[in-house]
Protein backbone atom coordinates (compact mmCIF):
# COMPACT_ATOMS: atom_id res chain seq x y z
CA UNK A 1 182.77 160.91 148.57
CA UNK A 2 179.38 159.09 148.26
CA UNK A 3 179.39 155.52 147.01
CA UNK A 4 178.12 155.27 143.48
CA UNK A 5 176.15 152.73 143.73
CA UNK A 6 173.83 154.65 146.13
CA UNK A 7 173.67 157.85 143.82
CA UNK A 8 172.51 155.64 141.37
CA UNK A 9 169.46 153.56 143.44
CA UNK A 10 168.75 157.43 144.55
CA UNK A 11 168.44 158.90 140.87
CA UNK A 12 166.39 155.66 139.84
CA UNK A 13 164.33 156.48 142.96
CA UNK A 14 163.90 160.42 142.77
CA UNK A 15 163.36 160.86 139.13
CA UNK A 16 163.14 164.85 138.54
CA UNK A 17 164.07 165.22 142.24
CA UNK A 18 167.63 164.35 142.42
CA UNK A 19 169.31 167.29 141.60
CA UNK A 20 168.11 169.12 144.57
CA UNK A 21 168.42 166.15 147.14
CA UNK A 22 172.34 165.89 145.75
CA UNK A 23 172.86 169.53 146.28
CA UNK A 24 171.54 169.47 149.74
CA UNK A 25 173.88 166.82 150.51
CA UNK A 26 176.24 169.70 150.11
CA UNK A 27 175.22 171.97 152.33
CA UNK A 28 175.69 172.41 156.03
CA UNK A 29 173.78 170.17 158.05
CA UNK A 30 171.44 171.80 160.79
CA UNK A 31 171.67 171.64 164.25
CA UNK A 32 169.48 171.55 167.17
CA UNK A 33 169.19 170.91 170.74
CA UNK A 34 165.73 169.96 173.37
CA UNK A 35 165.76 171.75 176.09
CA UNK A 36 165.37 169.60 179.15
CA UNK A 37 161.86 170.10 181.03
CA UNK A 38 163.01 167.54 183.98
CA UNK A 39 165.75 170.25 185.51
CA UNK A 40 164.17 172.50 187.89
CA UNK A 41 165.44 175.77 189.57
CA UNK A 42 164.32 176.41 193.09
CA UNK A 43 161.38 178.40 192.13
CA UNK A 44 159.85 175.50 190.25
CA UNK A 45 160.74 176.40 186.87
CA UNK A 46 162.44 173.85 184.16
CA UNK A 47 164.98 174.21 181.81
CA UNK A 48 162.75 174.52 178.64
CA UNK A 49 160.81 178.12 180.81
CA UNK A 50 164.38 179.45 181.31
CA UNK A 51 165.97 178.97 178.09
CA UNK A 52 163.42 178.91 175.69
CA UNK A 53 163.83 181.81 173.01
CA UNK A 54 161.22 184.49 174.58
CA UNK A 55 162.47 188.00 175.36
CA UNK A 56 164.55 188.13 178.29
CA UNK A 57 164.83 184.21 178.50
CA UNK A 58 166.94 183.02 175.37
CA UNK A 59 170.13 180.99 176.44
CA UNK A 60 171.59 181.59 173.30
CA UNK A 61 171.19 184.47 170.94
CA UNK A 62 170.17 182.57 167.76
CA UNK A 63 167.61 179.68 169.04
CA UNK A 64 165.13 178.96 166.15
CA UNK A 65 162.04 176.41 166.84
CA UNK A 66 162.28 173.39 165.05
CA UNK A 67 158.62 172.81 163.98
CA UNK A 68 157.57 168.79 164.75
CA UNK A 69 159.63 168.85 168.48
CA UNK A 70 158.46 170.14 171.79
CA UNK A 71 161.09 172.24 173.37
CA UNK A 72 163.17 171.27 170.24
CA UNK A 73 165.51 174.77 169.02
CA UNK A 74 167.95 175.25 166.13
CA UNK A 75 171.06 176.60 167.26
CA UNK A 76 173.76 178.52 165.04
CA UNK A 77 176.34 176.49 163.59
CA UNK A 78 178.92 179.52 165.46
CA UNK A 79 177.40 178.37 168.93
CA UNK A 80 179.16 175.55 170.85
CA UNK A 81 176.51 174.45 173.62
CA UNK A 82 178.13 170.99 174.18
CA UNK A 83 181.10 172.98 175.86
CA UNK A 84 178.62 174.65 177.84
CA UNK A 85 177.86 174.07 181.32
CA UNK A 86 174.04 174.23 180.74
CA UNK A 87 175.18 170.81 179.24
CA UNK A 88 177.21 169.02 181.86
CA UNK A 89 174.24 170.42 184.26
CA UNK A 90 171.50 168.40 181.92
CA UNK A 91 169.83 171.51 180.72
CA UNK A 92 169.65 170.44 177.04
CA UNK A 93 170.30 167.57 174.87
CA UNK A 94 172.18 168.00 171.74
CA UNK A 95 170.03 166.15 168.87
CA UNK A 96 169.31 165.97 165.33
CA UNK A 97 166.42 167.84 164.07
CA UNK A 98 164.73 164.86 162.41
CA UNK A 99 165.66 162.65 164.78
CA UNK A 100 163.05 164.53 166.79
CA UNK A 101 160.22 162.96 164.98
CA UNK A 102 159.46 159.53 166.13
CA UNK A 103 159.56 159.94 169.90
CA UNK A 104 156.47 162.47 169.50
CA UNK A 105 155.00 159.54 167.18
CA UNK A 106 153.98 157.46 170.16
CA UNK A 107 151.86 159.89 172.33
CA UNK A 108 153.35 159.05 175.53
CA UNK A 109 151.35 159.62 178.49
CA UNK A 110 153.03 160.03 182.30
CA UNK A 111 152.08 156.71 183.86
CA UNK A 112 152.73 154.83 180.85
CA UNK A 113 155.23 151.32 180.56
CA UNK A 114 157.55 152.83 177.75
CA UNK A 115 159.98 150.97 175.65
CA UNK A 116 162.94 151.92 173.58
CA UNK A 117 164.81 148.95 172.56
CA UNK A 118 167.45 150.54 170.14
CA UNK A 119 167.92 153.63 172.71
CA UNK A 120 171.50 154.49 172.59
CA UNK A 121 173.45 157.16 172.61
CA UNK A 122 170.04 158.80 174.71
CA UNK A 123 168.35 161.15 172.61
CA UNK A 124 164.87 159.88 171.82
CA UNK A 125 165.20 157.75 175.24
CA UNK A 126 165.60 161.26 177.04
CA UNK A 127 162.87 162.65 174.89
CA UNK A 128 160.45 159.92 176.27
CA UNK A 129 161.30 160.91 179.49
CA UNK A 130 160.15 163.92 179.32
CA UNK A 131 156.98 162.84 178.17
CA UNK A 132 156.43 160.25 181.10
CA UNK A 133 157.36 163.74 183.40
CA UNK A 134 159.02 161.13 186.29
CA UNK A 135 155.52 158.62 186.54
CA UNK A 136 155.11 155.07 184.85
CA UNK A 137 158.82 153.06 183.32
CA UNK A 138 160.97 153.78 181.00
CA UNK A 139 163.02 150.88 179.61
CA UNK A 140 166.18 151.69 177.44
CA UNK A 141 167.82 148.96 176.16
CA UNK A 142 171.08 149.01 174.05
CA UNK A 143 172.64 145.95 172.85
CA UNK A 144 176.29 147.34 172.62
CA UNK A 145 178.07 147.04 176.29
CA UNK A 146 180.16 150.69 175.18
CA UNK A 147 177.35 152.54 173.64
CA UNK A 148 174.88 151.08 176.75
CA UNK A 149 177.10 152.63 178.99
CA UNK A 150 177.11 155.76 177.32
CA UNK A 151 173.37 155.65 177.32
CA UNK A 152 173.29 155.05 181.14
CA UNK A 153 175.58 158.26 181.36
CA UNK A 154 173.11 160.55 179.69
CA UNK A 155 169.87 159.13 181.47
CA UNK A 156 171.54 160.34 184.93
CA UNK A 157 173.03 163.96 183.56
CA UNK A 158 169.20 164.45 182.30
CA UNK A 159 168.02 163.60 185.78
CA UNK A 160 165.96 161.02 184.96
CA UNK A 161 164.09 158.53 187.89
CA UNK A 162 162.14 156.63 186.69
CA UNK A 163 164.39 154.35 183.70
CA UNK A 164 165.62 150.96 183.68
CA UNK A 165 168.58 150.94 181.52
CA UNK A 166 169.60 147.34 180.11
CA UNK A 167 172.03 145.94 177.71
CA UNK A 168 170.49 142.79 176.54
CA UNK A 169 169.34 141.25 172.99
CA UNK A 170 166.32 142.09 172.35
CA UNK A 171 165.11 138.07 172.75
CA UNK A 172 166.09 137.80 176.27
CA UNK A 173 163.80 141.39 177.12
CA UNK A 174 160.99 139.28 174.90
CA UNK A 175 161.52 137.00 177.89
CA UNK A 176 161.05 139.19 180.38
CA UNK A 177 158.27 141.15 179.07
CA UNK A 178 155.49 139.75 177.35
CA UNK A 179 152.80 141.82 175.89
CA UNK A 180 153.86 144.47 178.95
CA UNK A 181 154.64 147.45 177.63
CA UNK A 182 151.71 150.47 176.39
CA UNK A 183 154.49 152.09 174.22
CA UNK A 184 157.72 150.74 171.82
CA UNK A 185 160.04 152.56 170.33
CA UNK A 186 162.43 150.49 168.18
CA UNK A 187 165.04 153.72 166.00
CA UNK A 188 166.58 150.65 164.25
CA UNK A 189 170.25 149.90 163.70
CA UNK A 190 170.83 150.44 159.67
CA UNK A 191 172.44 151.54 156.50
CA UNK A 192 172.74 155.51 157.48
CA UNK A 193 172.20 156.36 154.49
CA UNK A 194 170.19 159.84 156.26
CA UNK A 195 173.06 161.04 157.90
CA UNK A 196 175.77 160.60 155.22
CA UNK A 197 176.60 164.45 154.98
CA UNK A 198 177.37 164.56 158.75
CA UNK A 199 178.95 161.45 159.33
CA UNK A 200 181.53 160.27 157.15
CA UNK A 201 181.99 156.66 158.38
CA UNK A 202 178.19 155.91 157.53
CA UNK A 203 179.89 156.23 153.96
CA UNK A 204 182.72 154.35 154.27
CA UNK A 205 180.60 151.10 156.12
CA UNK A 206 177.81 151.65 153.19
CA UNK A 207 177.44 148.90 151.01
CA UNK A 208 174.34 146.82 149.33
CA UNK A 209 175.45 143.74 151.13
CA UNK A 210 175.18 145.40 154.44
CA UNK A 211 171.70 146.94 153.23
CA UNK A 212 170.86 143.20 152.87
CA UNK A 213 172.19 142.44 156.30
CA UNK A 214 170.40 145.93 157.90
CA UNK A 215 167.10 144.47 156.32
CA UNK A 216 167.17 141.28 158.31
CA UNK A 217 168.26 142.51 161.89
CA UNK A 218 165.19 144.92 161.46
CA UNK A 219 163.15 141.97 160.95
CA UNK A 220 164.39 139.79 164.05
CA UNK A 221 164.40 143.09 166.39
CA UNK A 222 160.74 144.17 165.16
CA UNK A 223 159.72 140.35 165.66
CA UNK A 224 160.78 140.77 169.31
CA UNK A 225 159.20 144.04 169.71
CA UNK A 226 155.91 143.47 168.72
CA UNK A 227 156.01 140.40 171.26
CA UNK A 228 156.27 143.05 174.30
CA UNK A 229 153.31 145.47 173.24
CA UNK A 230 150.25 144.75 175.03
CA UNK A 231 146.80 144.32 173.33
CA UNK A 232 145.75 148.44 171.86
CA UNK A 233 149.64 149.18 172.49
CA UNK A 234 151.86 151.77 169.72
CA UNK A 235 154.68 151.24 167.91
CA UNK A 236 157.29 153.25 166.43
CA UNK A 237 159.76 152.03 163.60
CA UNK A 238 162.32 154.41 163.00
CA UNK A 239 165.53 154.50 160.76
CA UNK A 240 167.85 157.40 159.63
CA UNK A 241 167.82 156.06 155.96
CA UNK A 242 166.48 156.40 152.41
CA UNK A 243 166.76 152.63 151.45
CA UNK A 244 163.20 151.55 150.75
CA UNK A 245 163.66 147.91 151.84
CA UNK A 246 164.88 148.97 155.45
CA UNK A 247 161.68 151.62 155.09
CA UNK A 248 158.59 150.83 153.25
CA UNK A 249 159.98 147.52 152.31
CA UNK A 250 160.55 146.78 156.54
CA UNK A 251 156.68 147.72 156.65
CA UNK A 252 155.44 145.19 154.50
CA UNK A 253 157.84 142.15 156.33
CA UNK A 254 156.27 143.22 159.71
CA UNK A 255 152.79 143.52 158.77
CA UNK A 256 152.91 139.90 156.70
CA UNK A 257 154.36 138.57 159.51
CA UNK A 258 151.90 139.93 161.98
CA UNK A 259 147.80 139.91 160.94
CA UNK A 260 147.29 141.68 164.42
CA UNK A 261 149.24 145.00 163.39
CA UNK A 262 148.06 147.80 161.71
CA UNK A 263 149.56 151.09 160.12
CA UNK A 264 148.37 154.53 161.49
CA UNK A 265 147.73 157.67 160.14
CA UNK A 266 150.42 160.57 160.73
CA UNK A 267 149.85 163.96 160.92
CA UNK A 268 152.38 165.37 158.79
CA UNK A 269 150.98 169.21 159.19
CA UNK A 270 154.34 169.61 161.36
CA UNK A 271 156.88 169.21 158.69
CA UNK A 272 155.16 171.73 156.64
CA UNK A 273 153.87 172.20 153.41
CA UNK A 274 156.00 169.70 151.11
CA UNK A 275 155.59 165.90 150.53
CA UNK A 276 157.00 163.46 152.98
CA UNK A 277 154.68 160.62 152.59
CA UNK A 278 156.08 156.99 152.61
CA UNK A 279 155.99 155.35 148.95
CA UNK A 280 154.10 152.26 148.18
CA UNK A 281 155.75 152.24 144.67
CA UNK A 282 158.56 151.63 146.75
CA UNK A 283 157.67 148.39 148.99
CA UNK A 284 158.86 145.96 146.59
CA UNK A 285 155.76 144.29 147.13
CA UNK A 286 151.90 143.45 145.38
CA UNK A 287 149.66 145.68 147.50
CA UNK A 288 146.43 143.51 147.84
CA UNK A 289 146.68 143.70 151.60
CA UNK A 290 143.90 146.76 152.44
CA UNK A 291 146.74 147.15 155.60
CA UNK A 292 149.53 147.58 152.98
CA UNK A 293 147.91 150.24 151.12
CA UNK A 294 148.48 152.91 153.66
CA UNK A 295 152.16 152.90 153.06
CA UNK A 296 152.09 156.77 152.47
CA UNK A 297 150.76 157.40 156.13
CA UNK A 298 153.97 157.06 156.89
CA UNK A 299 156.44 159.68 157.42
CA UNK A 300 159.94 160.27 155.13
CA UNK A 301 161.72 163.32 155.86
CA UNK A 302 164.43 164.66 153.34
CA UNK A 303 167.11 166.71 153.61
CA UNK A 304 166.37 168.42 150.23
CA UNK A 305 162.69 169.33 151.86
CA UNK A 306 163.51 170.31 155.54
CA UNK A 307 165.76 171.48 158.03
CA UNK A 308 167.46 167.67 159.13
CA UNK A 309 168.86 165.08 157.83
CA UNK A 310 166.94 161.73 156.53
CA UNK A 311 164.94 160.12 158.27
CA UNK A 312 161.50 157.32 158.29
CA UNK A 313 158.74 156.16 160.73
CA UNK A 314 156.22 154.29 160.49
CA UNK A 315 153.18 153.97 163.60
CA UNK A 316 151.97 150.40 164.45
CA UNK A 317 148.71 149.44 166.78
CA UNK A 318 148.24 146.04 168.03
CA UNK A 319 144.87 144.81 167.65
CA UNK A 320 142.78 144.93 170.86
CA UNK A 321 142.79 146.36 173.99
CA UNK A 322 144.45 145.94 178.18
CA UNK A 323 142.16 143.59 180.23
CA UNK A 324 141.88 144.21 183.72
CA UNK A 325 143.48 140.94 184.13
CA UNK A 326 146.57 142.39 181.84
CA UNK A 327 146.78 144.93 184.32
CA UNK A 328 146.49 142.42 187.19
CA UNK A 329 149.21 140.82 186.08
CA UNK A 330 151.24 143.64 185.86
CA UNK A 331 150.69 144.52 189.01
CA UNK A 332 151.44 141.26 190.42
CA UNK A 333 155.12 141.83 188.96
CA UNK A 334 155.69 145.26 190.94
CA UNK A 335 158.64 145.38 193.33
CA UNK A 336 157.50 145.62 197.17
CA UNK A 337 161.50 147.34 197.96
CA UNK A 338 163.03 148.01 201.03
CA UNK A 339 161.48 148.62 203.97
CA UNK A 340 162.18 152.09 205.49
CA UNK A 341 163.37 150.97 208.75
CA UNK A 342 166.46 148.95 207.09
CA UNK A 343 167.64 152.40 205.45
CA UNK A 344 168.91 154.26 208.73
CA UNK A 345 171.97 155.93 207.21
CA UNK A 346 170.05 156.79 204.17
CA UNK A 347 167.51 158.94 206.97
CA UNK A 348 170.02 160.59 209.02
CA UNK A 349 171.50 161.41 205.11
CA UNK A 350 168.09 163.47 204.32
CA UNK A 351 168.19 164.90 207.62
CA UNK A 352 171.20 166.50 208.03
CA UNK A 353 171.44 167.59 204.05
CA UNK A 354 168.30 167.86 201.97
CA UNK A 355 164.99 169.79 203.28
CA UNK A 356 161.99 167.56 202.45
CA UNK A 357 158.18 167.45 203.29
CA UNK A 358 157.93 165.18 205.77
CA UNK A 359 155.98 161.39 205.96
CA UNK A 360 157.03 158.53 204.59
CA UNK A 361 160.76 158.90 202.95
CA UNK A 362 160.18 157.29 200.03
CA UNK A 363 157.20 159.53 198.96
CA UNK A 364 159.39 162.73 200.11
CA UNK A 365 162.09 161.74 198.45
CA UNK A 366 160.29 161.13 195.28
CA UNK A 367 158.93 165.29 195.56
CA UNK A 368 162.36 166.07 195.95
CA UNK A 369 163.64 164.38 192.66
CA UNK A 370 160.41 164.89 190.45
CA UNK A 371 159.42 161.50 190.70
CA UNK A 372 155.55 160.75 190.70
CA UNK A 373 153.34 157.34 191.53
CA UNK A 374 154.63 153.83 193.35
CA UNK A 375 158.15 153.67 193.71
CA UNK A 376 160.52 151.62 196.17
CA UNK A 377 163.74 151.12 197.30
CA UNK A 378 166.04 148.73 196.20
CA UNK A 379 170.24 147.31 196.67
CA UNK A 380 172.65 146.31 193.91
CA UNK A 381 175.00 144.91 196.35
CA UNK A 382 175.74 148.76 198.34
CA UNK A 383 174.25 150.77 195.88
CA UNK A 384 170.89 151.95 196.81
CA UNK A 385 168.06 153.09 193.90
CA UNK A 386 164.82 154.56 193.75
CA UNK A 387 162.57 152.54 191.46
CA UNK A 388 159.32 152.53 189.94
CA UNK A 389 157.32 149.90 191.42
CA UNK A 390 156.69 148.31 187.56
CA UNK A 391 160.62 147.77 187.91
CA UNK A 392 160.96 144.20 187.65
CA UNK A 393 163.04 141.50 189.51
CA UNK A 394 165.79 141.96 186.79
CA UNK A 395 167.77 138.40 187.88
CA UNK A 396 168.39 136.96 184.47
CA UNK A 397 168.95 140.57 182.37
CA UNK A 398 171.81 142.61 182.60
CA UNK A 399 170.90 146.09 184.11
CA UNK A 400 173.22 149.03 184.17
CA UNK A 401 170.82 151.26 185.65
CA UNK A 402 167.67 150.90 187.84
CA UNK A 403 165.57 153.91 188.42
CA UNK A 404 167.52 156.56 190.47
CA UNK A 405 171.08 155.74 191.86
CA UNK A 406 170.51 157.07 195.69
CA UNK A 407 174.25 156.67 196.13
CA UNK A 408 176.07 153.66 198.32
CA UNK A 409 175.44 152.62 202.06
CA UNK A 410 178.97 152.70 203.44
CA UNK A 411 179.81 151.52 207.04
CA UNK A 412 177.83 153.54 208.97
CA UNK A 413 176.92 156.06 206.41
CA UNK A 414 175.44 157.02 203.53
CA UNK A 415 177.33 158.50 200.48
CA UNK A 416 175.31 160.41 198.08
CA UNK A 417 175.53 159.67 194.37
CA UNK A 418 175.97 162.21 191.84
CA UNK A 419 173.02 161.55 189.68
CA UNK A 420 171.33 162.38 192.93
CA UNK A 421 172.76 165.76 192.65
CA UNK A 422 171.52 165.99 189.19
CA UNK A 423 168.02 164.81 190.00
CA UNK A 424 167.34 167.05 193.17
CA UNK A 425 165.63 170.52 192.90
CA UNK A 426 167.42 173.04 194.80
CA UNK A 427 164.41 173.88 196.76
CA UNK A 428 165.01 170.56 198.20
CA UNK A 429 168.29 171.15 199.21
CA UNK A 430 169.56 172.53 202.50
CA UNK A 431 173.25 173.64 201.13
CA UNK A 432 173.69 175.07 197.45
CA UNK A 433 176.57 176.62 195.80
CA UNK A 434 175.79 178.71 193.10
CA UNK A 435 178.47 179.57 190.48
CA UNK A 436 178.54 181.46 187.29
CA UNK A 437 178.29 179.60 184.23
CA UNK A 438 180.68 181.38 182.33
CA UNK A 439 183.17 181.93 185.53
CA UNK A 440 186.52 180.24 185.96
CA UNK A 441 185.52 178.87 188.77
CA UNK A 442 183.18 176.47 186.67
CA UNK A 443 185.62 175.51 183.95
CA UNK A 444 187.85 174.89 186.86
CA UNK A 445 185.38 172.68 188.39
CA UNK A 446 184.23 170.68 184.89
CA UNK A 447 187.94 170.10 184.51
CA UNK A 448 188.06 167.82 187.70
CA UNK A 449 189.76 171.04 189.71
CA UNK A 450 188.70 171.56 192.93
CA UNK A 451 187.54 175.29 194.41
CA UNK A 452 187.80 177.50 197.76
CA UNK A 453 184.21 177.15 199.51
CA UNK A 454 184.44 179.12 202.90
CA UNK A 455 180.91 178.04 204.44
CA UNK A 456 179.58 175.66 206.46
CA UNK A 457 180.20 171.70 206.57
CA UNK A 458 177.80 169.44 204.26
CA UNK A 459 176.85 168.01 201.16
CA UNK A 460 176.02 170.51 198.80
């Protein structure tokens, strides 16, 4: 039951093309998972090898590449993978096809200082990730307390090291961050109009008046975004809508408001050969601005065209380029950590349970986990994480996560953590238990049950 009022802006809008964007609101949605590149089997290869749909490898019978995502699959509507283990193990995430898109926008590079200020439930945070490969920082920030949790929960079953999960307004991380980050990602909250044949409460909360409302929360979070890109820095504006004034019409606002933005091209030879160029016709606005004219280098992405839902992005760069004192700066913010001699328990810990390379234990801890360049250690009261040196003193912001949960420093011990467990490489590991995905034992174990293990004493 679509609201009437948007069937009517969308046959003012789509002319001719209306009758097949209404019938492909009819039809089945796709579905698709990313196979995770960050898990690791003891003889060094990741999930995405394993699974991926070569003979002999294919997880499931009926994977089909979607075309614009690395390591991105179709999977049959028949297939449940989110009951799989693979999925409590972190071996996939379950996203939308077009949701796929704007994470690969940004070229992310490992070392980079990444932002995703919208980032919950996970997926395009996770996706970024697996760009970065465990070097440089990931922030996720998520404004809802519930839905930030949730986020924190997927960032550990993906095995991730090297994010900073917040839940903060995006004003108070404009604080904190100043022209700091090399990439932004801002998938902002709004009308969901794109995903109305898969989720019927985007229907029922649709109205023009909350179109209105969508419009100016873009505007304040973009506002705040473009004040923590550094000089040369990328942006990514996202939504999963077709309203042109949260798309083209968002555009314009931003780039009025900020002379030291500018659109890029995008290379739309992914999403095949039909047309999903952004509409100037459609800014609401006089296009004088040379910056405003490139409206259609932006991406739209319609159901009626590809495999996915709706969806729009639009690439920023700021205006310049990082100084070496920017970088100074930057530097001058790192986190110094723990010092190895205060962390007893946590050594006798790696000793007795987890087979690592030797030297200092912070840089043989970080080969054990996947984790590459500066990191420390640091406390949250007796929790102990692994962070990325370009973690900041976070007094001030509320952090749910920071880095890699190590596990807690108990009276004379130290009690691993389970995203530990889901970080480690079982080469790293001196006691595994293997079981069978599809055994009893498993489901037994997923269910909270416990299991007969007749071998020797330890951690496994």
């Amino acid at each position: 039951m679509l609201p009437e009022a948007f069937l009517e802006n969308m046959r003012r809008l789509l002319g001719a093309e209306y009758d097949a964007f209404f019938e492909a609101l009819g039809h089945e949605p796709r579905r698709a998972l990313r196979l995770n590149r960050l898990k690791r089997q003891s003889d060094g290869r990741n999930a995405a090898d394993i699974f991926s749909p070569a003979p002999g490898k294919a997880a499931f019978a009926r994977l089909e590449k979607v075309p614009w995502a690395e390591d991105g699959y179709y999977y049959d509507s028949s297939d449940q993978p989110g009951r799989h283990p693979l999925h409590h193990a972190g071996a996939y995430y379950i996203q939308e096809p077009s949701a796929m898109a704007p994470a690969g926008l940004l070229d992310v590079k490992p070392g980079d200082r990444v932002l995703d200020l919208c980032a919950a439930p996970g997926g395009k945070s996770t996706q970024l990730a697996a760009k970065l490969n465990g070097s440089g920082l990931l922030v996720c920030n998520e404004i809802n307390p519930a839905r930030a949790a949730v986020l924190s929960q997927n960032i550990e079953r993906m095995g991730i090291c090297n994010a900073l999960v917040t839940n903060e307004q995006p004003e108070r991380l404009a604080l904190f961050f100043p022209g700091y980050f090399d990439r932004v990602l801002v998938d902002a909250p709004c009308s969901g109009e794109g995903m109305f044949r898969k989720n019927d409460c985007a229907c029922e909360e649709w109205s023009p008046e909350n179109v209105a409302l969508c419009c100016q929360r873009q505007d304040h979070i973009l506002d705040q975004a473009a004040e923590m890109l550094c000089p040369g820095g990328l942006l990514v504006y996202s939504t999963c809508t077709f309203s042109p004034s949260e798309n083209e019409g968002s555009v314009v606002r931003f780039l009025k408001r900020h002379e030291d933005f500018s659109l890029k091209p995008i290379d739309f030879s992914p999403f095949g050969n039909v047309s999903c160029t952004g509409r100037t016709d459609w800014c609401g606005e006089a296009c004088d601005d040379p910056r405003l004219s490139c409206l259609e280098s932006t991406l739209r992405l319609w159901p009626h065209m590809i495999q996915g839902e709706g969806h729009f992005a639009a690439l920023f760069q700021k205006e310049g380029g990082k100084t070496a004192t920017d970088e100074k700066s930057a530097r001058s913010r790192e986190i110094t950590g723990l010092r190895e001699k205060d962390l007893r328990d946590l050594k006798d810990f790696c000793s007795e349970n987890l087979l690592l390379s030797g030297g200092a234990l912070s840089q043989s801890l970080q080969e054990a986990v996947g984790a590459y360049g500066n990191f420390g250690f640091v406390n949250f009261g007796d929790n102990l994480y692994l962070a990325p040196a370009a973690f900041l003193n976070p007094k001030g912001i509320r952090v749910l996560r920071a880095g890699l949960h190590l596990g807690q420093q108990k009276k004379n011990r130290f009690e691993p953590s389970h995203a530990l467990a889901l970080a480690l490489s079982p080469a790293h590991a001196s006691h595994i238990w293997d079981m069978d995905s599809s055994g009893t034992e498993t489901a037994a174990y997923l269910n909270g049950q416990t299991f007969p293990a007749a071998k020797e004493n330890g951690w496994y």
